[in-house]
PDB file of N, CA and C in Angstrom:
ATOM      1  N   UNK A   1       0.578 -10.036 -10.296  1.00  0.00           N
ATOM      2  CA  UNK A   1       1.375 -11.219 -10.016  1.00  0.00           C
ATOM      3  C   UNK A   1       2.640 -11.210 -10.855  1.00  0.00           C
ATOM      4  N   UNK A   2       3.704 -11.878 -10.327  1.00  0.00           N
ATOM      5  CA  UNK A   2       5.007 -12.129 -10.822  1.00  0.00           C
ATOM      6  C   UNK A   2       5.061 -12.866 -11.944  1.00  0.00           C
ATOM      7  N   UNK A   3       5.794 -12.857 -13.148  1.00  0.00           N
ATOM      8  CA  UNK A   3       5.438 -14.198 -14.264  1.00  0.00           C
ATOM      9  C   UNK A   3       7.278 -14.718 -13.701  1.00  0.00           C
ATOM     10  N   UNK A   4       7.382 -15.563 -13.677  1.00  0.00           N
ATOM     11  CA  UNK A   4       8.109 -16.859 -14.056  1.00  0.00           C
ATOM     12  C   UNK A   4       9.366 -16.202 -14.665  1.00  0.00           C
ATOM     13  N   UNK A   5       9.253 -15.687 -16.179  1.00  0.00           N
ATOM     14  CA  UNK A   5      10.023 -14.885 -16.915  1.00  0.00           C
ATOM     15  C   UNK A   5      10.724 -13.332 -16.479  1.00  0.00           C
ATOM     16  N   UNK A   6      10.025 -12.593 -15.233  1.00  0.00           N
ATOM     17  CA  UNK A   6      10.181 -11.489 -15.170  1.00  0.00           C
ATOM     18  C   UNK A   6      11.373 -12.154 -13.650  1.00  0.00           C
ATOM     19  N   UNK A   7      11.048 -13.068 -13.005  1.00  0.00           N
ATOM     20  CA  UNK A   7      11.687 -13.558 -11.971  1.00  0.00           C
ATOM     21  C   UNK A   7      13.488 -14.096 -12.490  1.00  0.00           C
ATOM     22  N   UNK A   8      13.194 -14.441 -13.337  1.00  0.00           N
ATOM     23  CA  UNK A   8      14.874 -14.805 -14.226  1.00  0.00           C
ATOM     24  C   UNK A   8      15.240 -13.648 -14.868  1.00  0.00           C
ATOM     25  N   UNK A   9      14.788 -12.683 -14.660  1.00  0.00           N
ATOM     26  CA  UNK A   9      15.449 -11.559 -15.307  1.00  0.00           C
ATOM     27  C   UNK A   9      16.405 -11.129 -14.190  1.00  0.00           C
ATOM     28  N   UNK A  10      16.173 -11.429 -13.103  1.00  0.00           N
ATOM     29  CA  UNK A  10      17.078 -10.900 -11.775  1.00  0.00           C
ATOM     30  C   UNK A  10      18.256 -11.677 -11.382  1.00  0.00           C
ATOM     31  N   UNK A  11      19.319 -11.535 -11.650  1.00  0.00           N
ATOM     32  CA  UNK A  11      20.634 -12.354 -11.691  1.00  0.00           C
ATOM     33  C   UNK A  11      21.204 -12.420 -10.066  1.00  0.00           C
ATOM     34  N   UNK A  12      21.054 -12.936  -9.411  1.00  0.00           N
ATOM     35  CA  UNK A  12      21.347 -13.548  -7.947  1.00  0.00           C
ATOM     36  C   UNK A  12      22.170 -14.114  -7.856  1.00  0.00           C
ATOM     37  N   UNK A  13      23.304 -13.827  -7.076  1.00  0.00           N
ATOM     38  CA  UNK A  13      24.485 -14.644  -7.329  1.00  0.00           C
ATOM     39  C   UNK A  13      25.138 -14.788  -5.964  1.00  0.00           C
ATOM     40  N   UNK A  14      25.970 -15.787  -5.780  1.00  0.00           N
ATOM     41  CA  UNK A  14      26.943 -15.881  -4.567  1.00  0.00           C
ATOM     42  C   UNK A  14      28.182 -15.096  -4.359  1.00  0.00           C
ATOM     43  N   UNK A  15      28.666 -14.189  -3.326  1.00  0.00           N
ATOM     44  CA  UNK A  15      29.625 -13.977  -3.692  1.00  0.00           C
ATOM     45  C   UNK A  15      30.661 -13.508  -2.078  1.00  0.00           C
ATOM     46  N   UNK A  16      31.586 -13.704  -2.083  1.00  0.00           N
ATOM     47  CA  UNK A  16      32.963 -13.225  -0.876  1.00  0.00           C
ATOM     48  C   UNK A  16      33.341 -11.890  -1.124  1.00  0.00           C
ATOM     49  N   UNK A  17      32.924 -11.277   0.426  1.00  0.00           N
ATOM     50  CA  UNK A  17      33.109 -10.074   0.964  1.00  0.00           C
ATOM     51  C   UNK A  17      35.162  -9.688   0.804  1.00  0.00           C
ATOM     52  N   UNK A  18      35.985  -9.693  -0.200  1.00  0.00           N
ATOM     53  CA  UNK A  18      37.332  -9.344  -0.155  1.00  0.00           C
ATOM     54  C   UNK A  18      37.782  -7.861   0.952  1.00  0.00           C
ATOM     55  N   UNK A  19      37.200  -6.748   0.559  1.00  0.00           N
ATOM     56  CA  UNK A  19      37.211  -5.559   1.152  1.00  0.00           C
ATOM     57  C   UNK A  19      36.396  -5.359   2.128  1.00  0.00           C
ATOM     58  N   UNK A  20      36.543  -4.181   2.978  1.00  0.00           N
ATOM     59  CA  UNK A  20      34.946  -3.422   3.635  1.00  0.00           C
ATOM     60  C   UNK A  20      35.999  -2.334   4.619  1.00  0.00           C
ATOM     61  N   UNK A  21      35.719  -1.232   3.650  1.00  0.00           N
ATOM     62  CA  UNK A  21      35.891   0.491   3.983  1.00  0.00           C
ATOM     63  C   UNK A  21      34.637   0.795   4.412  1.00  0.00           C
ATOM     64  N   UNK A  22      35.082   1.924   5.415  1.00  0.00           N
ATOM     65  CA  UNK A  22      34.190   3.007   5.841  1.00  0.00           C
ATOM     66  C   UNK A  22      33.314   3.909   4.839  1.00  0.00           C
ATOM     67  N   UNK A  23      32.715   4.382   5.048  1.00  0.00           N
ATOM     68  CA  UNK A  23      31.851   4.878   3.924  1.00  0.00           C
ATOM     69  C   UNK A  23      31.210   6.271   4.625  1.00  0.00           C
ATOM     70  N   UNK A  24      32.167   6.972   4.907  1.00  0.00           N
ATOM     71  CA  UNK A  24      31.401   8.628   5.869  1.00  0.00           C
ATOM     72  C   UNK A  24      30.788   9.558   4.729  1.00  0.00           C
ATOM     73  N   UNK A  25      30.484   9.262   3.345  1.00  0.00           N
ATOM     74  CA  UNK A  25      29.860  10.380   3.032  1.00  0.00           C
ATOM     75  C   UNK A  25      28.409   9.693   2.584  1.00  0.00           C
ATOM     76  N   UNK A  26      28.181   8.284   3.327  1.00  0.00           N
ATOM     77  CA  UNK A  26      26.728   7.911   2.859  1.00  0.00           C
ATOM     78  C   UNK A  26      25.890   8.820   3.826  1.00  0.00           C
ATOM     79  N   UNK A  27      25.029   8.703   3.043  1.00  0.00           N
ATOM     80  CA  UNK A  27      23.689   9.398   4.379  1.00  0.00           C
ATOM     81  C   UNK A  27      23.320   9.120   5.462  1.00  0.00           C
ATOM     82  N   UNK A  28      23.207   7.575   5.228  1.00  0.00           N
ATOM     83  CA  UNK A  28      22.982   6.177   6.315  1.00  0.00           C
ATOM     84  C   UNK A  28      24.454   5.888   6.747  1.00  0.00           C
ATOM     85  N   UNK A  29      24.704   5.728   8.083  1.00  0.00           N
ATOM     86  CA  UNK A  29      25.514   4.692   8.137  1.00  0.00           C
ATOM     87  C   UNK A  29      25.805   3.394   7.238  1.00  0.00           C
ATOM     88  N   UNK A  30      27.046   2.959   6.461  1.00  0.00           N
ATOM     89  CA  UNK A  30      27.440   2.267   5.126  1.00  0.00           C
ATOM     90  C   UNK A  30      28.688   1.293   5.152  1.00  0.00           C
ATOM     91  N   UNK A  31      28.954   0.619   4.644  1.00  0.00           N
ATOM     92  CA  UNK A  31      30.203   0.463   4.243  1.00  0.00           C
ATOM     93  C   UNK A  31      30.409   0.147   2.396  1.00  0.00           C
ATOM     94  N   UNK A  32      31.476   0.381   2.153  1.00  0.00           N
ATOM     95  CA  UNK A  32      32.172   0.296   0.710  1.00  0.00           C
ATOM     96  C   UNK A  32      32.588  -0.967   1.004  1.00  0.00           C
ATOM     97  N   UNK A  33      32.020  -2.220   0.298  1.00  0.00           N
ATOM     98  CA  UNK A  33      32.336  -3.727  -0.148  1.00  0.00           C
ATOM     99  C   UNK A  33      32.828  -3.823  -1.159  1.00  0.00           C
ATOM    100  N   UNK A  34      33.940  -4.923  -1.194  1.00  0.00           N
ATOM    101  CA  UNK A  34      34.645  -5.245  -2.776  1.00  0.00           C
ATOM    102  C   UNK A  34      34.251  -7.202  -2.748  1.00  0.00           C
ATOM    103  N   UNK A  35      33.583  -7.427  -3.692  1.00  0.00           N
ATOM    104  CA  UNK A  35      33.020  -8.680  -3.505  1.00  0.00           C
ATOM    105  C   UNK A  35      33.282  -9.696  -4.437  1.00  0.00           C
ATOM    106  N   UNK A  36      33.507 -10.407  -4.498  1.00  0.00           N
ATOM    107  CA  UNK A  36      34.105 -11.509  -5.999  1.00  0.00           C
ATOM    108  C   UNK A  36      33.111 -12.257  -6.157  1.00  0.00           C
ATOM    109  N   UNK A  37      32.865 -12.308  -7.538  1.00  0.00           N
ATOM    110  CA  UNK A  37      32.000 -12.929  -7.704  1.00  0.00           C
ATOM    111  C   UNK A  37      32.384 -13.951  -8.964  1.00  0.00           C
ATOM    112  N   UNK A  38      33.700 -14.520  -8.423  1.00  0.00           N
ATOM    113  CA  UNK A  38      34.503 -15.485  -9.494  1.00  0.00           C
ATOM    114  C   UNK A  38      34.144 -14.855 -10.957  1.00  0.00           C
ATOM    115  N   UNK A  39      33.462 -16.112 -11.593  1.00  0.00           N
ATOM    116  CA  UNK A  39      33.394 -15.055 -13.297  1.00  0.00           C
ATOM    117  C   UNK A  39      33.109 -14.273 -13.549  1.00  0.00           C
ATOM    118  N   UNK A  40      32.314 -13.683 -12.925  1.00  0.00           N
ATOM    119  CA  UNK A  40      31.540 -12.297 -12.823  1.00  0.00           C
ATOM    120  C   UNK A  40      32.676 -11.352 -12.433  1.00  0.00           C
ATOM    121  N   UNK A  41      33.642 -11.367 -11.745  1.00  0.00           N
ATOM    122  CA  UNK A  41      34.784 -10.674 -11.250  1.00  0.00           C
ATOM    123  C   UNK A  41      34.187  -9.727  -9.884  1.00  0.00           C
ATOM    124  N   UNK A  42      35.324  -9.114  -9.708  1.00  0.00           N
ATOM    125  CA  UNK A  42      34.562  -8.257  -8.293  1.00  0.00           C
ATOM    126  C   UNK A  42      33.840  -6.737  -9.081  1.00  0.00           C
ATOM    127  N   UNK A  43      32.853  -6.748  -7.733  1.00  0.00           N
ATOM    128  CA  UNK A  43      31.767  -5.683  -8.125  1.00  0.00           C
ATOM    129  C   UNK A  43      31.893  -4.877  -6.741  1.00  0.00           C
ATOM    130  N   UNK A  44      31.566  -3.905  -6.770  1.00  0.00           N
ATOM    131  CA  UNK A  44      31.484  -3.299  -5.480  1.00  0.00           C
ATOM    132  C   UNK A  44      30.313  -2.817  -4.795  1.00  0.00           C
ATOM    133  N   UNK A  45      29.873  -2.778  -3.750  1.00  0.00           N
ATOM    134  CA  UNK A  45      28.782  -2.221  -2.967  1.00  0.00           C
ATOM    135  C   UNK A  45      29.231  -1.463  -2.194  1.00  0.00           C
ATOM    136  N   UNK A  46      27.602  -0.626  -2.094  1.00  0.00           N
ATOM    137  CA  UNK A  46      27.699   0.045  -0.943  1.00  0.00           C
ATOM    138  C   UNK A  46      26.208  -0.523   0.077  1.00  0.00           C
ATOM    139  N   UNK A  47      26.594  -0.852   1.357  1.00  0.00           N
ATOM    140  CA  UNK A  47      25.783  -1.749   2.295  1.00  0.00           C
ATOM    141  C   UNK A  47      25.390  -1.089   3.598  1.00  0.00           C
ATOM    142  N   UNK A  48      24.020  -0.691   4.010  1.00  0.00           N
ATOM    143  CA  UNK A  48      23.672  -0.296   5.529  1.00  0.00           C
ATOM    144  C   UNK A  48      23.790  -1.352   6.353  1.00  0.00           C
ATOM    145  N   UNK A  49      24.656  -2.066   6.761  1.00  0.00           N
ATOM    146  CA  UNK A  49      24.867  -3.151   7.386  1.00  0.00           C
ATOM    147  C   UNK A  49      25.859  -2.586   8.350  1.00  0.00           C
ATOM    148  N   UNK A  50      25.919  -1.670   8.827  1.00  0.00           N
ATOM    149  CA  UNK A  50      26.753  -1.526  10.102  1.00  0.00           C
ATOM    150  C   UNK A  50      26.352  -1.581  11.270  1.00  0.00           C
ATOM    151  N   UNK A  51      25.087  -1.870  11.679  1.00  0.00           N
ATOM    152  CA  UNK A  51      24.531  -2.035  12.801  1.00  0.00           C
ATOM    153  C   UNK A  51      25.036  -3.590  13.186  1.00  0.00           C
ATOM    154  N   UNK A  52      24.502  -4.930  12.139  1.00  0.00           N
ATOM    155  CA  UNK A  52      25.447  -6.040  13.547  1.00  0.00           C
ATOM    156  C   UNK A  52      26.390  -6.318  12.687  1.00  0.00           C
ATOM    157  N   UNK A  53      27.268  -5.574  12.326  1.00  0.00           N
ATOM    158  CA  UNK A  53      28.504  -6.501  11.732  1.00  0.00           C
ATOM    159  C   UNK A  53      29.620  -5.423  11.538  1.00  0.00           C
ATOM    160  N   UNK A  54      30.874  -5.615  11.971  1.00  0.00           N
ATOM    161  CA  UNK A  54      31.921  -4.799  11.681  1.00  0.00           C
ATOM    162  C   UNK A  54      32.467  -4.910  10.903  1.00  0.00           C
ATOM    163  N   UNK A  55      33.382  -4.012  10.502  1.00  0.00           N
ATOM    164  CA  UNK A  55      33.994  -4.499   9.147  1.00  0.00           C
ATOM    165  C   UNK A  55      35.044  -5.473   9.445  1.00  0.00           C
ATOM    166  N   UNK A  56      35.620  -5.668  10.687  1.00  0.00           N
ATOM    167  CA  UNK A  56      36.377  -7.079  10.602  1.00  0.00           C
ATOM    168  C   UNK A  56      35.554  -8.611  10.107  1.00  0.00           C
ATOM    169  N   UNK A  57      34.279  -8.476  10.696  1.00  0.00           N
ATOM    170  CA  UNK A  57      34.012  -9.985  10.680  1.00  0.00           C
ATOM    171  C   UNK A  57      33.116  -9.720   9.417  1.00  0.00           C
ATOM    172  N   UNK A  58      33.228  -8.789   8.583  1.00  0.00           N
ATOM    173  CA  UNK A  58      32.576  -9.331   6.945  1.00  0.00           C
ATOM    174  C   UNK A  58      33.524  -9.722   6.114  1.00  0.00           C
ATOM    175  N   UNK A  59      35.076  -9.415   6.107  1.00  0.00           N
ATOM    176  CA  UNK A  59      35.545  -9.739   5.288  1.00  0.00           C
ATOM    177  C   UNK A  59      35.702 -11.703   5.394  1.00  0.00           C
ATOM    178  N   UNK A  60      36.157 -11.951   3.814  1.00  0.00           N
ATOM    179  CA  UNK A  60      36.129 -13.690   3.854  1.00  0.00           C
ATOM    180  C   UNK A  60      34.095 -13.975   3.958  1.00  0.00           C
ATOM    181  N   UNK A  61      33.031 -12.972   4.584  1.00  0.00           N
ATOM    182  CA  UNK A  61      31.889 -13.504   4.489  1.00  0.00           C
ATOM    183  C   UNK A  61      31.466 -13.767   2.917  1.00  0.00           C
ATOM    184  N   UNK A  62      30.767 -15.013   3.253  1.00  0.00           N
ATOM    185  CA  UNK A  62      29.738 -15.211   1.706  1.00  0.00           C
ATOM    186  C   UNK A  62      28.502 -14.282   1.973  1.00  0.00           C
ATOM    187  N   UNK A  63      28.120 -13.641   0.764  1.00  0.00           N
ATOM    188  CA  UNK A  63      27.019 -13.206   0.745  1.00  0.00           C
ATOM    189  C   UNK A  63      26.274 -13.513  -0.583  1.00  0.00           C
ATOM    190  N   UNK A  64      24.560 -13.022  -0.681  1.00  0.00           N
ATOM    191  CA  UNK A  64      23.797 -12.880  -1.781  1.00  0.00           C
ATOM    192  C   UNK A  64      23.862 -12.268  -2.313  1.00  0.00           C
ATOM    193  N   UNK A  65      23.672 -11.436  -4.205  1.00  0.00           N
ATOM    194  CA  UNK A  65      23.657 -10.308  -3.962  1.00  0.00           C
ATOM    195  C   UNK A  65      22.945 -10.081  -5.914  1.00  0.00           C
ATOM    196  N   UNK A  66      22.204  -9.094  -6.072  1.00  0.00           N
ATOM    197  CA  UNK A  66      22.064  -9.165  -7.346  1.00  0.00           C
ATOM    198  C   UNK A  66      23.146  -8.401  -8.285  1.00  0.00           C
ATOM    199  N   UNK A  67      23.418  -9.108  -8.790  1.00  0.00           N
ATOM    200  CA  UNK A  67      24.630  -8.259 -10.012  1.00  0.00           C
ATOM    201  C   UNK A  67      24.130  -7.906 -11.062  1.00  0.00           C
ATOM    202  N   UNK A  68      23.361  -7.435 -11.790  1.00  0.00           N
ATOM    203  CA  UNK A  68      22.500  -7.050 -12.916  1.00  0.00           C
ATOM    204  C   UNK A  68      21.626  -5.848 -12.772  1.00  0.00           C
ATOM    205  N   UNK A  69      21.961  -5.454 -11.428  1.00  0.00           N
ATOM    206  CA  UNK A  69      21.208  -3.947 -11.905  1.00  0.00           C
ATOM    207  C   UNK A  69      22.086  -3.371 -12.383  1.00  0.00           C
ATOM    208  N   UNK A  70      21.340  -1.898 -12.735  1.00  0.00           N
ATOM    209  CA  UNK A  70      22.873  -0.652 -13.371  1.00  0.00           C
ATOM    210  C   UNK A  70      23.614   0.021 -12.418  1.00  0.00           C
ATOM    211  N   UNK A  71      24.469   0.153 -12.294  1.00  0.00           N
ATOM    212  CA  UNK A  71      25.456   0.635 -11.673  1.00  0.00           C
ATOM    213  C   UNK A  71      24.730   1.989 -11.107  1.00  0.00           C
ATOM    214  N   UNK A  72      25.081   2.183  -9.476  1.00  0.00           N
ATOM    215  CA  UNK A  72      24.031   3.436  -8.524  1.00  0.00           C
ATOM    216  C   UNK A  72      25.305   4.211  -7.851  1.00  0.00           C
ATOM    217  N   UNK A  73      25.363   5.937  -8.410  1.00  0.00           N
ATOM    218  CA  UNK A  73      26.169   6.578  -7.710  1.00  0.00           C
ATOM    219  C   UNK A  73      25.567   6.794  -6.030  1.00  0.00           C
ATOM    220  N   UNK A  74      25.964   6.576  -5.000  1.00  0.00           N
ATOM    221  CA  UNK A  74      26.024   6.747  -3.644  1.00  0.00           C
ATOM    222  C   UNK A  74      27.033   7.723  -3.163  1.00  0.00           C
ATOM    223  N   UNK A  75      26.688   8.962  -2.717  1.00  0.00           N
ATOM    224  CA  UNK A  75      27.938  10.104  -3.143  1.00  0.00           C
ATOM    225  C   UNK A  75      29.101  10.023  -3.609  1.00  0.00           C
ATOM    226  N   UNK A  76      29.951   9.886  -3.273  1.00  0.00           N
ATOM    227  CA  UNK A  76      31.354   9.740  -4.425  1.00  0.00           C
ATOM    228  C   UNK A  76      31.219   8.086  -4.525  1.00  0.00           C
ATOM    229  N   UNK A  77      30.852   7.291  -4.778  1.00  0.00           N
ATOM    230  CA  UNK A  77      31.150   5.763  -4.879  1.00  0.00           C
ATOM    231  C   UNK A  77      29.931   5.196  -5.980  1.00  0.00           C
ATOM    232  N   UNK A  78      30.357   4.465  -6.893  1.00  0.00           N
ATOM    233  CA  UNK A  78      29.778   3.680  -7.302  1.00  0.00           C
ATOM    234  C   UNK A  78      29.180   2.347  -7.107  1.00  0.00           C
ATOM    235  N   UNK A  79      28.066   2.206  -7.109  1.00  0.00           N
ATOM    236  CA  UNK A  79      27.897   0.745  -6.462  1.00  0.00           C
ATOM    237  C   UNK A  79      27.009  -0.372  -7.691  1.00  0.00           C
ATOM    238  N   UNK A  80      27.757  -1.418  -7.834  1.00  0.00           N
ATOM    239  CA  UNK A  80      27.462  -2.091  -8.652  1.00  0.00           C
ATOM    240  C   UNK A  80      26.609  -3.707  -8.930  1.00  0.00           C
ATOM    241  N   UNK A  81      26.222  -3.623  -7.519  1.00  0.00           N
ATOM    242  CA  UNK A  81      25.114  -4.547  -6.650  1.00  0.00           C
ATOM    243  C   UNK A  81      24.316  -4.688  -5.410  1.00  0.00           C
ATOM    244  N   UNK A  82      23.664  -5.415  -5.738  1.00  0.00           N
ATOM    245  CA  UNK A  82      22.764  -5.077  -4.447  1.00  0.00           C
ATOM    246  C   UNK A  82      22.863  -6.579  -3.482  1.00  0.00           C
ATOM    247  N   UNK A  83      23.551  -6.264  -2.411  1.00  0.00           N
ATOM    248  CA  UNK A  83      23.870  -7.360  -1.574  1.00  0.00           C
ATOM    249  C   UNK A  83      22.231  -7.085  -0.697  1.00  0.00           C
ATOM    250  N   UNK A  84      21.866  -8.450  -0.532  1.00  0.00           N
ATOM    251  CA  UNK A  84      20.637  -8.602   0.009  1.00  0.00           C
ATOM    252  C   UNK A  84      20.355  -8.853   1.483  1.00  0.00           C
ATOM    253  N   UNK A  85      19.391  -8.615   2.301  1.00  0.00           N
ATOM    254  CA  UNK A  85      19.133  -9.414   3.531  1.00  0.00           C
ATOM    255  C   UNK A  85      17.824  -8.836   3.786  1.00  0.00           C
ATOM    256  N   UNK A  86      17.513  -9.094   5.247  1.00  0.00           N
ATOM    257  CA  UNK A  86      16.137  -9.434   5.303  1.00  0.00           C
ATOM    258  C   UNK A  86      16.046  -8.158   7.023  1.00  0.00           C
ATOM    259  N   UNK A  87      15.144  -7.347   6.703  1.00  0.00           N
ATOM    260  CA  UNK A  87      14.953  -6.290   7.760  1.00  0.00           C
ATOM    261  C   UNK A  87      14.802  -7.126   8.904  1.00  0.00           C
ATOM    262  N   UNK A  88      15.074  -6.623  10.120  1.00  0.00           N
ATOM    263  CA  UNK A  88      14.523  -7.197  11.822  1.00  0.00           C
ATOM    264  C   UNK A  88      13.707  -6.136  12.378  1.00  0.00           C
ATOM    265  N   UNK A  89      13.525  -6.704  13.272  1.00  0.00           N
ATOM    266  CA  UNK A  89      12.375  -6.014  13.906  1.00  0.00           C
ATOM    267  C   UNK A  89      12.705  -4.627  14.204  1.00  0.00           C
ATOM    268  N   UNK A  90      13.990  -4.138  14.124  1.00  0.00           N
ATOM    269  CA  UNK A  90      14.550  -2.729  14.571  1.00  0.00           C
ATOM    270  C   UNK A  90      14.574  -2.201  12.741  1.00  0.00           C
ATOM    271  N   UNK A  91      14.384  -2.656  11.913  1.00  0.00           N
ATOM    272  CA  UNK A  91      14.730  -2.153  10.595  1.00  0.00           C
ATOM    273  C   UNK A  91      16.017  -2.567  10.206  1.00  0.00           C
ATOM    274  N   UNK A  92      17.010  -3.235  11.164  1.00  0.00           N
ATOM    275  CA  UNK A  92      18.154  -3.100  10.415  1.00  0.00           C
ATOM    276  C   UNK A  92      18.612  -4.503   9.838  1.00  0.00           C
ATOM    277  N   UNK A  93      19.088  -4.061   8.650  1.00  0.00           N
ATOM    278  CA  UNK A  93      19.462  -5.305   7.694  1.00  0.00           C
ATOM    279  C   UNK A  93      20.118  -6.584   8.534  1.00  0.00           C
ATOM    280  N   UNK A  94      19.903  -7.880   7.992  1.00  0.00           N
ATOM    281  CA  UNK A  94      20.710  -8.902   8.152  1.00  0.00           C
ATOM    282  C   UNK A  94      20.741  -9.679   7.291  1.00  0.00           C
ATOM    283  N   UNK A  95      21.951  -9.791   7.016  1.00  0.00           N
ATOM    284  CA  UNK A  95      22.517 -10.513   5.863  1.00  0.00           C
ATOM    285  C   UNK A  95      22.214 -11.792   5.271  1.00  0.00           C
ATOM    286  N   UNK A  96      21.394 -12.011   3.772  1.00  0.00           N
ATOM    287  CA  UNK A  96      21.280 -13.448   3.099  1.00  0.00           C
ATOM    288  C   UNK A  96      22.347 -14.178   3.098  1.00  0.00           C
ATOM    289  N   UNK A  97      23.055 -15.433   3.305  1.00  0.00           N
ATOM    290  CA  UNK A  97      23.790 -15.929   3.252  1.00  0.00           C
ATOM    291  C   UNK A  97      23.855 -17.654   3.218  1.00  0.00           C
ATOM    292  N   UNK A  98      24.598 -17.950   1.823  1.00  0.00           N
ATOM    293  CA  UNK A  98      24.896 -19.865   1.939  1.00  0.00           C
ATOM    294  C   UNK A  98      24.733 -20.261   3.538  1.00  0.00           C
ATOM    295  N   UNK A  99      23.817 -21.654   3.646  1.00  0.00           N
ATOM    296  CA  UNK A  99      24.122 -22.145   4.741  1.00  0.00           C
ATOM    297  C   UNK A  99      25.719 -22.648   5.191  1.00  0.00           C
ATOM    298  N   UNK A 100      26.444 -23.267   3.693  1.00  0.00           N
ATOM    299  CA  UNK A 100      27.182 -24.116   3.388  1.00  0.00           C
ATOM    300  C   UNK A 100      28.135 -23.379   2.062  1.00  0.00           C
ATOM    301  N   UNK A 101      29.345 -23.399   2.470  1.00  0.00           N
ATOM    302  CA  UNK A 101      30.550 -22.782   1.560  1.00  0.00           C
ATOM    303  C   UNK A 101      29.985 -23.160   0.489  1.00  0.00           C
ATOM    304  N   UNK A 102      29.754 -22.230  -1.050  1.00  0.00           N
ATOM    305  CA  UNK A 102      29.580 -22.089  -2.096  1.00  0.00           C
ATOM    306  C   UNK A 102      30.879 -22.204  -3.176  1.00  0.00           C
ATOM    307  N   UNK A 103      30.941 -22.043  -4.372  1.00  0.00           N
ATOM    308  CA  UNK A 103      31.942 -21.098  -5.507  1.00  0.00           C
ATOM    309  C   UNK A 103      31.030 -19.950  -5.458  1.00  0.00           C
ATOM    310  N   UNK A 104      32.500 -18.926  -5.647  1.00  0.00           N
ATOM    311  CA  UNK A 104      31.576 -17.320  -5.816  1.00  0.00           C
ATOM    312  C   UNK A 104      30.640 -17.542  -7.412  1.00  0.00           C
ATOM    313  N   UNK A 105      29.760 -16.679  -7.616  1.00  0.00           N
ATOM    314  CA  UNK A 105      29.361 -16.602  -8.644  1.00  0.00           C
ATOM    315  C   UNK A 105      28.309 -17.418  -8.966  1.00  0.00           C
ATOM    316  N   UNK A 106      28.090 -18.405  -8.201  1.00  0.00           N
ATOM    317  CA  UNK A 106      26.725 -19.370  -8.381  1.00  0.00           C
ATOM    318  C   UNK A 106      25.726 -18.830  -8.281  1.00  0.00           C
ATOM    319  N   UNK A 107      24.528 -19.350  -9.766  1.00  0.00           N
ATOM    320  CA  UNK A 107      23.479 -18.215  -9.444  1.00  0.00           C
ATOM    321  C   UNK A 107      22.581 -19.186  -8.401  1.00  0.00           C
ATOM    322  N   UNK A 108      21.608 -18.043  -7.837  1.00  0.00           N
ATOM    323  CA  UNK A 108      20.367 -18.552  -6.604  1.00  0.00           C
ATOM    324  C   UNK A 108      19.357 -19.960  -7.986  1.00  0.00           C
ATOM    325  N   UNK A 109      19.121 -20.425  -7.116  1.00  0.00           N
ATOM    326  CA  UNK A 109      18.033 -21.506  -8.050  1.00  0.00           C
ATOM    327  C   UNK A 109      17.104 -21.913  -7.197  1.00  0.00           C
TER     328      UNK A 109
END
């Protein structure tokens, strides 16, 4: 079981999609995200989210995302969070997201 304490160790935060490049040397289909996460500043990802979303209609999106892991090389790119969502029935990601406009950087509670 989970303790309470090990659950606040995971920093969850709100944050706006600024960028979203192509990403041809992931393994998976990818994109390269630049994400603000107000005080936290921008962090970058790398995201298998190209199945329902193009890179036009992510930018300006709010997303979830944890900012506290360590930084993960993804062939030439660094990625410095883990934007979250929830598998579908085909496997492919869909995106956690505020019901309701946030500030970037708010943690999950």
């Amino acid at each position: 079981m989970l303790h309470w304490e090990d659950f606040t160790k995971v920093d969850i935060r709100s944050g706006t999609i600024l960028t979203v490049e192509a990403f041809p040397k992931a393994k998976k289909p990818a994109y390269q995200l630049s994400i603000d996460f107000g005080p936290l500043g921008i962090k970058k990802s790398s995201a298998q989210i190209t199945h329902h979303y193009s890179m036009e209609n992510l930018v300006g999106k709010q997303i979830i995302a944890v900012v506290n892991f360590p930084p993960k090389q993804i062939a030439n790119f660094i990625s410095e969070c883990l934007v979250l969502g929830v598998y579908d029935e085909s496997h492919e990601v869909v995106l956690l997201h505020p019901s309701l406009p946030v500030s970037n950087g708010q943690p999950i509670g």
